[in-house]
PDB file of N, CA and C in Angstrom:
ATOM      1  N   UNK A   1      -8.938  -2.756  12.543  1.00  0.00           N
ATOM      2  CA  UNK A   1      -9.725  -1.826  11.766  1.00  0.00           C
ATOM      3  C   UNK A   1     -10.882  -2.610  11.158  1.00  0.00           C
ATOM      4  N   UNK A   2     -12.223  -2.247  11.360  1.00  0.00           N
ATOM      5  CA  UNK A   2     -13.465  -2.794  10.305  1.00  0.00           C
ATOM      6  C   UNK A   2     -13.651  -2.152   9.356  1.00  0.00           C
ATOM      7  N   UNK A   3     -14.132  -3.140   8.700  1.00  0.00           N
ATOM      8  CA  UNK A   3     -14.410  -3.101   7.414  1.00  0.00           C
ATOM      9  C   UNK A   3     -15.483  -2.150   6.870  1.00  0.00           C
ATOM     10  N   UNK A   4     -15.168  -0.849   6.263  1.00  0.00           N
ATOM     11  CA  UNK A   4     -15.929   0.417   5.843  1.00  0.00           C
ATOM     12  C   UNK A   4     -17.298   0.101   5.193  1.00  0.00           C
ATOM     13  N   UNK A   5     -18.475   0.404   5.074  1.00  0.00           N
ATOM     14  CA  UNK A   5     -19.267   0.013   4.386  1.00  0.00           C
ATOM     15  C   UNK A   5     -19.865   1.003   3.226  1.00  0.00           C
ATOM     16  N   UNK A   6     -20.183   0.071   2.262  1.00  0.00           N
ATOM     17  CA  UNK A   6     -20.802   1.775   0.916  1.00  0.00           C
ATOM     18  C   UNK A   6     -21.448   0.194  -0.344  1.00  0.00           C
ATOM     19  N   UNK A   7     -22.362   1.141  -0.276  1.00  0.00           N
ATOM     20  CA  UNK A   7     -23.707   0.180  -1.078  1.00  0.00           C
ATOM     21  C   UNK A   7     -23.113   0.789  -2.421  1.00  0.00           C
ATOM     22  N   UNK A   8     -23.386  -0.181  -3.699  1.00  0.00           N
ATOM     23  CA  UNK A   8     -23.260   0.467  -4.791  1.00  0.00           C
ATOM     24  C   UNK A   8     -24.418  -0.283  -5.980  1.00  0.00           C
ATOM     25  N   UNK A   9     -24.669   0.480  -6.514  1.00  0.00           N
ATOM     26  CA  UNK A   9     -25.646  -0.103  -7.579  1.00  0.00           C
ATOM     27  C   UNK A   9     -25.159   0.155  -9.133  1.00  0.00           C
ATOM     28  N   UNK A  10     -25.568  -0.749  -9.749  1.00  0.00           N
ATOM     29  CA  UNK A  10     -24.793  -1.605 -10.730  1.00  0.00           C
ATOM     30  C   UNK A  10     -26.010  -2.128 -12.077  1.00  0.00           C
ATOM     31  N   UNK A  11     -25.330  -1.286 -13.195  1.00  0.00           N
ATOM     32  CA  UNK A  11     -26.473  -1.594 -14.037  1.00  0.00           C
ATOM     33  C   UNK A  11     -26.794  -2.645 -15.121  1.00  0.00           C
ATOM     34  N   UNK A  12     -27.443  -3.465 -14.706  1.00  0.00           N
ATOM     35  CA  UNK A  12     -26.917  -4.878 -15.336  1.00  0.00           C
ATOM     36  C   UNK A  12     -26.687  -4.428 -17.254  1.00  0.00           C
ATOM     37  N   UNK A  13     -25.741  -5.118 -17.745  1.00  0.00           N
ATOM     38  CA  UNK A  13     -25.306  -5.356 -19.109  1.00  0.00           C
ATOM     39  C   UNK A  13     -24.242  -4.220 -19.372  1.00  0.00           C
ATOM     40  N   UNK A  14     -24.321  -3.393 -18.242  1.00  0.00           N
ATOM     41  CA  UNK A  14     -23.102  -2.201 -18.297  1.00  0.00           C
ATOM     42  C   UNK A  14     -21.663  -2.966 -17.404  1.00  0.00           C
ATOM     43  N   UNK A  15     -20.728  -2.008 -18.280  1.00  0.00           N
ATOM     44  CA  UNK A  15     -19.344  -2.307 -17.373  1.00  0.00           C
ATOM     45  C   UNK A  15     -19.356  -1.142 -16.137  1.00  0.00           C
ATOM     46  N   UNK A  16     -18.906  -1.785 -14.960  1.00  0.00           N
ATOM     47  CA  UNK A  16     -18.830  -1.169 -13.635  1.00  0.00           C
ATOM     48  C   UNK A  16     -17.269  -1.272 -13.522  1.00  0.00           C
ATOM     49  N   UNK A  17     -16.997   0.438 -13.277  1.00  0.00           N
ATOM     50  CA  UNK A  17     -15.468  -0.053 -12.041  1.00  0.00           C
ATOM     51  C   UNK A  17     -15.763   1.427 -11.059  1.00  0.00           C
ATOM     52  N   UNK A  18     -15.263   0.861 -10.383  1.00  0.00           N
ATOM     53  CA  UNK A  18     -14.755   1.979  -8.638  1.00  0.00           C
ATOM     54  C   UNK A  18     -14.059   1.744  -8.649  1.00  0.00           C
ATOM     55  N   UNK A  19     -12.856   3.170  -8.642  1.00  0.00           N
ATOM     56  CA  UNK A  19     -11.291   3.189  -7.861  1.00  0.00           C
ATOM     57  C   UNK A  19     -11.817   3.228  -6.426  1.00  0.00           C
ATOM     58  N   UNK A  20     -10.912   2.807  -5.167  1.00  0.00           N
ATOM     59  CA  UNK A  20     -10.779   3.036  -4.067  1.00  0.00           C
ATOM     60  C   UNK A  20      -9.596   3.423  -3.521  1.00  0.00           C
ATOM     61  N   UNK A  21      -9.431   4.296  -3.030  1.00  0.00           N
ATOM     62  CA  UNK A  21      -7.850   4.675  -2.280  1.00  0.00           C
ATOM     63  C   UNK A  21      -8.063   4.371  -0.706  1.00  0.00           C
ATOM     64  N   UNK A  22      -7.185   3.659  -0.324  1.00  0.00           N
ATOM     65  CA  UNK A  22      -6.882   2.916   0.913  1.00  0.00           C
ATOM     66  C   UNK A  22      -6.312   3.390   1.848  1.00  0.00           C
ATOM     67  N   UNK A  23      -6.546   4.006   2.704  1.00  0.00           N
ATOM     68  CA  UNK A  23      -5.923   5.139   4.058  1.00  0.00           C
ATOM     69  C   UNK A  23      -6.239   4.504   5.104  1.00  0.00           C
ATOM     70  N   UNK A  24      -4.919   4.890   6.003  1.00  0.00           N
ATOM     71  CA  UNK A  24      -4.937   4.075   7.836  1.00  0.00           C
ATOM     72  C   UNK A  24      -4.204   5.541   8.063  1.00  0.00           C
ATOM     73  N   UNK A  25      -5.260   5.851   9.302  1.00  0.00           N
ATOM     74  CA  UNK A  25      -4.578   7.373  10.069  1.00  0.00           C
ATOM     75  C   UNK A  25      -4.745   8.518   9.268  1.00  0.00           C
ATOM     76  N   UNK A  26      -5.327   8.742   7.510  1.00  0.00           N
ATOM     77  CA  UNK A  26      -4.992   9.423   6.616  1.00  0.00           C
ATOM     78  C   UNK A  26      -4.211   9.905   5.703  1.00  0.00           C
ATOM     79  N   UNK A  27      -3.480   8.850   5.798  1.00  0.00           N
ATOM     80  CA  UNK A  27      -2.348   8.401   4.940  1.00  0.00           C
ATOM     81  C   UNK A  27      -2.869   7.221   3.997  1.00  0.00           C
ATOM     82  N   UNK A  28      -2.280   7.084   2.508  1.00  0.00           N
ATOM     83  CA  UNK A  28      -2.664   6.233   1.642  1.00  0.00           C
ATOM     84  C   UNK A  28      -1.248   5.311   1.913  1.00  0.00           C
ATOM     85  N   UNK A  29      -2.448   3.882   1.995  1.00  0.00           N
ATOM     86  CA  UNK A  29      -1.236   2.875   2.202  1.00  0.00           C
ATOM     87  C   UNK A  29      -0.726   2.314   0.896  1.00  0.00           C
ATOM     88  N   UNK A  30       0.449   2.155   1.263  1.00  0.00           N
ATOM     89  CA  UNK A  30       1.292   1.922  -0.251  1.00  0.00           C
ATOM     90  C   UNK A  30       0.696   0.369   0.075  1.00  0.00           C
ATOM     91  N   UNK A  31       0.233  -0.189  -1.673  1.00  0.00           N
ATOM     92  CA  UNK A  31       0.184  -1.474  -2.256  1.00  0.00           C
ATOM     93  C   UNK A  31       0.660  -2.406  -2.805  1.00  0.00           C
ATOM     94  N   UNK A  32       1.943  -1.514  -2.485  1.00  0.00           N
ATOM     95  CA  UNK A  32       3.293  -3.098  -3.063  1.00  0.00           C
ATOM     96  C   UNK A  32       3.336  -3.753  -2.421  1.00  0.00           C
ATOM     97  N   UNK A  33       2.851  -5.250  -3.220  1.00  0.00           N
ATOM     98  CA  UNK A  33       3.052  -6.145  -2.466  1.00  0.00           C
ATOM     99  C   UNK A  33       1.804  -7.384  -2.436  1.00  0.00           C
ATOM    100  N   UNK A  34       0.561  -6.123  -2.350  1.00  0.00           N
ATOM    101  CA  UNK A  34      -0.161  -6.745  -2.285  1.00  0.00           C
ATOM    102  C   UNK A  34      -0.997  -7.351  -3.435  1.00  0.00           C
ATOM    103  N   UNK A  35      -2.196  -8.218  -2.867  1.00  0.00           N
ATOM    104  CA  UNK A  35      -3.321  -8.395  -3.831  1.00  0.00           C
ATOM    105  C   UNK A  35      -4.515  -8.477  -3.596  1.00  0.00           C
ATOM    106  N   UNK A  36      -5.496  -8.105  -4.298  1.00  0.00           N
ATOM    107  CA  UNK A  36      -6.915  -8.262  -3.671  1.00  0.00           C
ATOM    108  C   UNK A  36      -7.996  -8.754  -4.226  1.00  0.00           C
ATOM    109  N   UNK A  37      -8.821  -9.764  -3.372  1.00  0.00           N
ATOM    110  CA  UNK A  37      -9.800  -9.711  -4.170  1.00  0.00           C
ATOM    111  C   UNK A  37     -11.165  -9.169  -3.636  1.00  0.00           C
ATOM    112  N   UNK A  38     -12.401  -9.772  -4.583  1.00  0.00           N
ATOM    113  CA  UNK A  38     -13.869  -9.041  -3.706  1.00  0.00           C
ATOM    114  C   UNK A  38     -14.789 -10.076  -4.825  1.00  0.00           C
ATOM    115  N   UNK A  39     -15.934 -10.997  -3.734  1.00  0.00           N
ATOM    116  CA  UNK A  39     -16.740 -11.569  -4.323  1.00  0.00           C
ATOM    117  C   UNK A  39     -18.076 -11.094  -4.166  1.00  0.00           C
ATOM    118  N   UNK A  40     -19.078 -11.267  -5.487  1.00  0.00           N
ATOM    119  CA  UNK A  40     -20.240 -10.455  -5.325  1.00  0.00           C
ATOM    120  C   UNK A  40     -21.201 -12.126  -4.797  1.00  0.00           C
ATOM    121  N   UNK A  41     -22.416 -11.685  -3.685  1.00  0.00           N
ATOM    122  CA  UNK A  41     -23.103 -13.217  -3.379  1.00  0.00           C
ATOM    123  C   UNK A  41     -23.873 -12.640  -2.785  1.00  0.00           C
ATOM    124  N   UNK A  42     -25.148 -13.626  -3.983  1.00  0.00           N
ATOM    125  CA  UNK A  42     -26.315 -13.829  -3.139  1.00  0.00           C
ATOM    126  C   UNK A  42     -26.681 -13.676  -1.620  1.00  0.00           C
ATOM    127  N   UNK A  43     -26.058 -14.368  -0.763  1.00  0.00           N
ATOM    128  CA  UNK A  43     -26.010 -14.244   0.478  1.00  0.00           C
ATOM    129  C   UNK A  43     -24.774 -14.548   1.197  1.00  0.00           C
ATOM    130  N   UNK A  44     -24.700 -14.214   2.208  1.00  0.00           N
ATOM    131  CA  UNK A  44     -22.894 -14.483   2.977  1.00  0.00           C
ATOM    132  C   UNK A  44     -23.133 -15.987   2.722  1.00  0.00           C
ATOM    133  N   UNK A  45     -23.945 -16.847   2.651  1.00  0.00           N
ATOM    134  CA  UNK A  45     -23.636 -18.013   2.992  1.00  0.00           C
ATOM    135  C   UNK A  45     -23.117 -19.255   1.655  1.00  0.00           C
ATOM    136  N   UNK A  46     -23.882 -18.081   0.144  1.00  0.00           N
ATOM    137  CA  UNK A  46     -23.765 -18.712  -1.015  1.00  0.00           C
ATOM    138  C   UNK A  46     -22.536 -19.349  -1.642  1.00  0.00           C
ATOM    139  N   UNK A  47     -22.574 -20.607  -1.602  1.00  0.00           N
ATOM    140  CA  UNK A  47     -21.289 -20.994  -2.559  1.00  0.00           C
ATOM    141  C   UNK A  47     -21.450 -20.410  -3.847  1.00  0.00           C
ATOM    142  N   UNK A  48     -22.105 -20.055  -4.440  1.00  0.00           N
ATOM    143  CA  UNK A  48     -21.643 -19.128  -6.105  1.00  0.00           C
ATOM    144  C   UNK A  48     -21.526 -17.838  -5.998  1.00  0.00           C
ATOM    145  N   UNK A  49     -20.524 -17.170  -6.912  1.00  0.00           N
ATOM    146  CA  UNK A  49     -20.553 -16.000  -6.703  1.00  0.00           C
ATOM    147  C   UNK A  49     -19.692 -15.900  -7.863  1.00  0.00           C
ATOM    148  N   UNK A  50     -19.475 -14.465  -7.950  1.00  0.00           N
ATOM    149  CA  UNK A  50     -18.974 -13.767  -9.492  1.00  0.00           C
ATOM    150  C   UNK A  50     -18.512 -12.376  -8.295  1.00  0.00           C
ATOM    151  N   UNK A  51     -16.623 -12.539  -9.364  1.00  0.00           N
ATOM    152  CA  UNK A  51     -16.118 -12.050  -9.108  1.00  0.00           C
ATOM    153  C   UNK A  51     -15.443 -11.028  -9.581  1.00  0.00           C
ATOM    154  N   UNK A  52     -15.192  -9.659  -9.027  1.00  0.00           N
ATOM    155  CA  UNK A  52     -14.697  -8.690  -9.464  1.00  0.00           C
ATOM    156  C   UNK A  52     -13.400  -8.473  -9.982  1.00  0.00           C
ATOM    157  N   UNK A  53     -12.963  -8.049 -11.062  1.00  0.00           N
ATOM    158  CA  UNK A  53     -11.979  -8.309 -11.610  1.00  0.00           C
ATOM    159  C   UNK A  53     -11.043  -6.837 -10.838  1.00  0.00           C
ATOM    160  N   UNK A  54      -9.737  -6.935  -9.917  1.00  0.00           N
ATOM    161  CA  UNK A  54      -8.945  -6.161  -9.054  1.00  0.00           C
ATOM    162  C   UNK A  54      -7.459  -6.045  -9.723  1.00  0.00           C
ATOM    163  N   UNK A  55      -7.607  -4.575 -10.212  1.00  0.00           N
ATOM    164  CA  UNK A  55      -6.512  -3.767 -10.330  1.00  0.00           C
ATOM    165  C   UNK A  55      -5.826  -2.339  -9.850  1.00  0.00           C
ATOM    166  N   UNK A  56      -4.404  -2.486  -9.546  1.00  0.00           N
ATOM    167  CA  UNK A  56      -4.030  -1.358  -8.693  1.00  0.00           C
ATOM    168  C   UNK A  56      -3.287  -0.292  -9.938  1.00  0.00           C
ATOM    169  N   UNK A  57      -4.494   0.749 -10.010  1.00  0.00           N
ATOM    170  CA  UNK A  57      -3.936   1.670 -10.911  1.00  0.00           C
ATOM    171  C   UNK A  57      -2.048   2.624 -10.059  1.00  0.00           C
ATOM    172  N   UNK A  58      -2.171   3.315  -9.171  1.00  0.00           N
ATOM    173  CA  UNK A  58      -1.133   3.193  -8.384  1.00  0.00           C
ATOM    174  C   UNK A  58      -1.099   3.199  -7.151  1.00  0.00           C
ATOM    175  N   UNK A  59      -0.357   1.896  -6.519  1.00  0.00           N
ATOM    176  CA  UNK A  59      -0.204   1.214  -5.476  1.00  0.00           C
ATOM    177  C   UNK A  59       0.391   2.424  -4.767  1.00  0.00           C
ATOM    178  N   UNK A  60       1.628   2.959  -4.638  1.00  0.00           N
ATOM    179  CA  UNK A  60       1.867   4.125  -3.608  1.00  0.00           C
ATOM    180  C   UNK A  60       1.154   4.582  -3.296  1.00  0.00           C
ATOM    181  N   UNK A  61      -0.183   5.300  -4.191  1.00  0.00           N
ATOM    182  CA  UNK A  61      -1.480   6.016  -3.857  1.00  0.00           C
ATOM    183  C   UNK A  61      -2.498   5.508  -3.013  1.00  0.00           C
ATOM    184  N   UNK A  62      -2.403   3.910  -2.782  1.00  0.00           N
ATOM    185  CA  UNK A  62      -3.340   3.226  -2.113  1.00  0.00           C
ATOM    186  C   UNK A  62      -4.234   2.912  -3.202  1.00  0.00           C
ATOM    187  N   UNK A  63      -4.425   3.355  -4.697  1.00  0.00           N
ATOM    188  CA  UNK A  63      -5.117   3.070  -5.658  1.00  0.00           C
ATOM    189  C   UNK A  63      -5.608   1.519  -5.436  1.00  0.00           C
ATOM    190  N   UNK A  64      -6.858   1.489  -5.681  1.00  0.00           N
ATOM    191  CA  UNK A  64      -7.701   0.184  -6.015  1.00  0.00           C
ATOM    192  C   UNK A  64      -8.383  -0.062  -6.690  1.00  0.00           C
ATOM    193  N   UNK A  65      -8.797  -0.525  -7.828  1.00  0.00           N
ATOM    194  CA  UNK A  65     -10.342  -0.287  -8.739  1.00  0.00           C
ATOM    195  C   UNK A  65     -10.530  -2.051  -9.215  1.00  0.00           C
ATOM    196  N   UNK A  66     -11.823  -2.278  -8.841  1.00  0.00           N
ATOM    197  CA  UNK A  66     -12.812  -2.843  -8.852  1.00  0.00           C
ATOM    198  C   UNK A  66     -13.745  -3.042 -10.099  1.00  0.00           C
ATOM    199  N   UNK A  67     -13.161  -4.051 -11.185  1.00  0.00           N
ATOM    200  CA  UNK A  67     -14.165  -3.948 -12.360  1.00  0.00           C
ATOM    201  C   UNK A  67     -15.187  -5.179 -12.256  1.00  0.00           C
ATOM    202  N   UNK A  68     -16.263  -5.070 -12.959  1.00  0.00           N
ATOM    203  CA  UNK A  68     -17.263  -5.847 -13.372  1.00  0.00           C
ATOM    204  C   UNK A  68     -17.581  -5.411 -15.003  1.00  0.00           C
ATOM    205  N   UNK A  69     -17.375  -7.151 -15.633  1.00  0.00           N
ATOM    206  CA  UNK A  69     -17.340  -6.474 -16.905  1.00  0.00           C
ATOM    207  C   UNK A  69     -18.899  -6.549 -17.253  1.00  0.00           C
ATOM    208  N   UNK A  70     -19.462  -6.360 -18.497  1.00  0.00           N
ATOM    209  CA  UNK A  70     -20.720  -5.933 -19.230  1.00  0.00           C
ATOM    210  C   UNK A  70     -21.647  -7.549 -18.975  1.00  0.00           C
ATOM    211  N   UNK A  71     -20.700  -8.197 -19.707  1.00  0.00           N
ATOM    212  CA  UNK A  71     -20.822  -9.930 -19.925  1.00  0.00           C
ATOM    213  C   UNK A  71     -21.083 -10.268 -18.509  1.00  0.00           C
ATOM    214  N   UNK A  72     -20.539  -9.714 -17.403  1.00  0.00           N
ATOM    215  CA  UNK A  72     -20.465 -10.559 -16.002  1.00  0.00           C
ATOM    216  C   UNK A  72     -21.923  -9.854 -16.040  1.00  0.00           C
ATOM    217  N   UNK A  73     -22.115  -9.066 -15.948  1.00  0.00           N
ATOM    218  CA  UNK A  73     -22.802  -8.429 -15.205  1.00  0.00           C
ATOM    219  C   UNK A  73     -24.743  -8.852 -16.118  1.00  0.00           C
ATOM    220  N   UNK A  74     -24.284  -9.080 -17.067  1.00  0.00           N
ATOM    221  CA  UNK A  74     -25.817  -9.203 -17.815  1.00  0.00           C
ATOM    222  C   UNK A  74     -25.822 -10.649 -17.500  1.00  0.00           C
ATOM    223  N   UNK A  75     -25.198 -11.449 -17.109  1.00  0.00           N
ATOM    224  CA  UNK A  75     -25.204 -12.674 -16.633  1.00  0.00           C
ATOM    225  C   UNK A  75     -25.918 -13.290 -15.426  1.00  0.00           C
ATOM    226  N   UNK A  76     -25.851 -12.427 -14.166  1.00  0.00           N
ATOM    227  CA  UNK A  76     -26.653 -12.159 -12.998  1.00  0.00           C
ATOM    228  C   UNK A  76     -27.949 -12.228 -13.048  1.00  0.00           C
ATOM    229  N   UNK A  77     -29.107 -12.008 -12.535  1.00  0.00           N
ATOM    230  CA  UNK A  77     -30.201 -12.101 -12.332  1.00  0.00           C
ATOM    231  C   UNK A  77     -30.335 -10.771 -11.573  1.00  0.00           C
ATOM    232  N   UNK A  78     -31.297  -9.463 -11.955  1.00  0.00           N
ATOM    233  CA  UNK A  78     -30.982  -8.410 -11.734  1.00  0.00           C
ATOM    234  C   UNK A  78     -31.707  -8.716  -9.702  1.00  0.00           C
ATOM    235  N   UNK A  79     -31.209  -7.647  -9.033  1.00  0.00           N
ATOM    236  CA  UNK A  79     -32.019  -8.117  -7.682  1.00  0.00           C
ATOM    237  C   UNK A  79     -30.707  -7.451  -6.978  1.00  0.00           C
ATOM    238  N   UNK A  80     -30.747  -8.398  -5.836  1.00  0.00           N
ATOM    239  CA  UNK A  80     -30.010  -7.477  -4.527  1.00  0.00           C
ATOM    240  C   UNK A  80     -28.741  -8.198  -4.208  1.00  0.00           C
ATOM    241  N   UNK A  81     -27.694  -8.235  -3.910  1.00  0.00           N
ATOM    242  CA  UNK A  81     -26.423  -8.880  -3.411  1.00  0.00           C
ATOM    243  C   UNK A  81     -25.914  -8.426  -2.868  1.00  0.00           C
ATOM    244  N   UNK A  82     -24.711  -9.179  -2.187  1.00  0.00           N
ATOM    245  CA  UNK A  82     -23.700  -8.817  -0.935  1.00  0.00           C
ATOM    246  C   UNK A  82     -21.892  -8.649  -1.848  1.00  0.00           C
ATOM    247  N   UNK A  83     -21.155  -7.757  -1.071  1.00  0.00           N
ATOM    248  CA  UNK A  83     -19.778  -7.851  -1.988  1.00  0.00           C
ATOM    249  C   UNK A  83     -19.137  -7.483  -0.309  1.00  0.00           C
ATOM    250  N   UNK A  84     -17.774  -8.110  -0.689  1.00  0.00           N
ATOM    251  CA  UNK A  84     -16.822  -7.640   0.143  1.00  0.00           C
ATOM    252  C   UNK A  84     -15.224  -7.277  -0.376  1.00  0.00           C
ATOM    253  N   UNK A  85     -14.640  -6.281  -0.065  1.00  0.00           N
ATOM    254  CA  UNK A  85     -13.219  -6.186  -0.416  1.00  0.00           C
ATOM    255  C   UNK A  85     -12.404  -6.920   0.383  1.00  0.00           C
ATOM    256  N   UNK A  86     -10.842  -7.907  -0.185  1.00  0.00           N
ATOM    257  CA  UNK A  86      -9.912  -7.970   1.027  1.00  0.00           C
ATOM    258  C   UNK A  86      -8.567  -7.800   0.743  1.00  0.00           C
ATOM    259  N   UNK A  87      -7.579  -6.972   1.241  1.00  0.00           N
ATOM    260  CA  UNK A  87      -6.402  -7.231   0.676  1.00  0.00           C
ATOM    261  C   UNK A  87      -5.270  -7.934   1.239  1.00  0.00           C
ATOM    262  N   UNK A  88      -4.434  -8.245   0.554  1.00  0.00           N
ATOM    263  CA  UNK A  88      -3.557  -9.491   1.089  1.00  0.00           C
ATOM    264  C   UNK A  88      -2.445  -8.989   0.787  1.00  0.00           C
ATOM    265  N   UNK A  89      -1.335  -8.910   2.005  1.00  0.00           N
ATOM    266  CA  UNK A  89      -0.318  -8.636   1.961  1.00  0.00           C
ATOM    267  C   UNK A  89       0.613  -9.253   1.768  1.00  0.00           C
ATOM    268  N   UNK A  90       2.049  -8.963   1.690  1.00  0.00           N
ATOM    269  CA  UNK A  90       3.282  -9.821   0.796  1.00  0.00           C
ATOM    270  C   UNK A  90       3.406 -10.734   1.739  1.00  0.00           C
ATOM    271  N   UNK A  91       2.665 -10.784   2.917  1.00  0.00           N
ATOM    272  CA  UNK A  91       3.220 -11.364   4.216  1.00  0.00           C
ATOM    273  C   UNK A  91       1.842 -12.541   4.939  1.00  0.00           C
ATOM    274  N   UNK A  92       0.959 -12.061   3.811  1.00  0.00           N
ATOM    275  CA  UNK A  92      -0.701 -13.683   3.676  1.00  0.00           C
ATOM    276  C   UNK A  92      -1.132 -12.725   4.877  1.00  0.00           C
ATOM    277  N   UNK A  93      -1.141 -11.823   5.269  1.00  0.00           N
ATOM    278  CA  UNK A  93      -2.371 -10.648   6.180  1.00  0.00           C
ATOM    279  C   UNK A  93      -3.063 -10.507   5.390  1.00  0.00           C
ATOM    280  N   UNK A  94      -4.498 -10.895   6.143  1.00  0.00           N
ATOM    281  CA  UNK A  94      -5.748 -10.735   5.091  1.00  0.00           C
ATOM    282  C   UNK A  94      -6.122  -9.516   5.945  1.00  0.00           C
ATOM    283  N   UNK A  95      -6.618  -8.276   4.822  1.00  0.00           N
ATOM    284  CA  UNK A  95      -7.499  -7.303   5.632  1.00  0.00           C
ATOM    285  C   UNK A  95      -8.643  -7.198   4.522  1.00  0.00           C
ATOM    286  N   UNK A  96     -10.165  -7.179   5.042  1.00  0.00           N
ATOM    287  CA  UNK A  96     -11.346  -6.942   4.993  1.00  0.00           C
ATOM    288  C   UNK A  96     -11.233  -5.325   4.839  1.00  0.00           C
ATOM    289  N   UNK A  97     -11.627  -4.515   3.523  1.00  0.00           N
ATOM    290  CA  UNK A  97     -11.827  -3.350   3.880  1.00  0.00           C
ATOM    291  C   UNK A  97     -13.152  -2.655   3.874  1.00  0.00           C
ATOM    292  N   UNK A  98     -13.689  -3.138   3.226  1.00  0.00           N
ATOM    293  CA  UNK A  98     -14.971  -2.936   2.256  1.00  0.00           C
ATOM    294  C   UNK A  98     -15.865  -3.583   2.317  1.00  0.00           C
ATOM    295  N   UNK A  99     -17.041  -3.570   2.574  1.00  0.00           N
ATOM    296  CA  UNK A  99     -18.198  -4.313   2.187  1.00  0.00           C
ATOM    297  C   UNK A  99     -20.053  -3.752   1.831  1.00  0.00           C
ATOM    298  N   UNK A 100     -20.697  -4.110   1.382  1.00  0.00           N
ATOM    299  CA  UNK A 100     -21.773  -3.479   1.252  1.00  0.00           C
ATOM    300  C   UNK A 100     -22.808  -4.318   0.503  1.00  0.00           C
ATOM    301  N   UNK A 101     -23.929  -3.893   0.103  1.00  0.00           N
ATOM    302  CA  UNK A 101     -25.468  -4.486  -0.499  1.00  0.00           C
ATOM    303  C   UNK A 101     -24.646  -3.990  -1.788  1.00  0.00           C
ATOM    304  N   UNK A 102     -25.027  -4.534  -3.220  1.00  0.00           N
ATOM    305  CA  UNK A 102     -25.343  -4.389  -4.422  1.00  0.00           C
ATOM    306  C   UNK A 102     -26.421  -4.068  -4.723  1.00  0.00           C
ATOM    307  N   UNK A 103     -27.088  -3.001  -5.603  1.00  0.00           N
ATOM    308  CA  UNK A 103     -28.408  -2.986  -6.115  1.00  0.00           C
ATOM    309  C   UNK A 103     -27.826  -3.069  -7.905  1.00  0.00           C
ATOM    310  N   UNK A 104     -28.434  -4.344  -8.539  1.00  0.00           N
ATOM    311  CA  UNK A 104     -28.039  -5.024 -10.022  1.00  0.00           C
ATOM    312  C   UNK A 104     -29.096  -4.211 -10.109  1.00  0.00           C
ATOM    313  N   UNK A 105     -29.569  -3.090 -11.485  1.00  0.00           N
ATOM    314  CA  UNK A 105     -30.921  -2.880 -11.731  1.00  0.00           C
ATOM    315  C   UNK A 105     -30.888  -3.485 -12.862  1.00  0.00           C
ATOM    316  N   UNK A 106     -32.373  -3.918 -13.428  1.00  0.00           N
ATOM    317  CA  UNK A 106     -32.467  -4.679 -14.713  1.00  0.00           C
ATOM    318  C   UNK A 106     -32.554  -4.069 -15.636  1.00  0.00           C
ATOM    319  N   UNK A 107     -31.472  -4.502 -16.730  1.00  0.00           N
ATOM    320  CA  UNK A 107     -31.465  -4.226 -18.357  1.00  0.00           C
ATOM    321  C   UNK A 107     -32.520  -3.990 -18.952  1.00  0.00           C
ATOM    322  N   UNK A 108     -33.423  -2.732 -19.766  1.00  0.00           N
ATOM    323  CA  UNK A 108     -34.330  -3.437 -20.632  1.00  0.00           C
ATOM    324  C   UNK A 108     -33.614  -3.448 -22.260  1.00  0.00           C
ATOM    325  N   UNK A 109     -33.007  -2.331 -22.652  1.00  0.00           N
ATOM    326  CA  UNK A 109     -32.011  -3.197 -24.013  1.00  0.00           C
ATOM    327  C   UNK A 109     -31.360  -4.318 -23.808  1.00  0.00           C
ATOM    328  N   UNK A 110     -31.601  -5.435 -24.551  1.00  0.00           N
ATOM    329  CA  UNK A 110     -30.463  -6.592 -24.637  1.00  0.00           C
ATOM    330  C   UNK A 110     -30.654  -7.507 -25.575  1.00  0.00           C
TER     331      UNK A 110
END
């Protein structure tokens, strides 16, 4: 299965989260078990990056949500970036689900 794509834009000095629910065939895959993460970067190739903080509101549901806190986020340099989701099963299967462009727009309160 590849990895779904969906751009999201992100307002710098604000807190960001997206739930995601996780379906194979149309069924939500249960998340016990697993864990996930997702790094936001400059470019695929960047060693720095800032990372999304991953919690499973409920795992039976396939529940996923994706925070970026206020602090992370006014920290950035407002502009364009890359993110990817992956989840990891009880069993070290890495799956890629997610990926897309960031649009950071810039703060003018701060």
């Amino acid at each position: 299965m590849s990895a779904g794509k969906y751009d999201l834009t992100i307002d710098q000095g604000s807190d960001f989260a997206i739930t995601l629910t996780i379906t194979k065939s149309g069924s939500a895959v249960n998340l016990t078990d697993y864990t996930a993460r997702a790094h936001i970067r400059a470019t695929k190739e960047s060693a720095n990056y800032v990372p999304f903080t991953m919690t499973f509101p409920d795992r039976s549901a396939g529940e996923l949500t994706m925070t970026l806190t206020s602090t992370a986020s006014s920290n950035m340099a407002a502009g364009q970036y890359l993110y990817d989701v992956e989840i990891v099963s009880g069993t070290d299967v890495v799956t890629r689900i997610i990926e897309g462009k960031i649009t950071l727009n810039r703060e003018i309160t701060r």
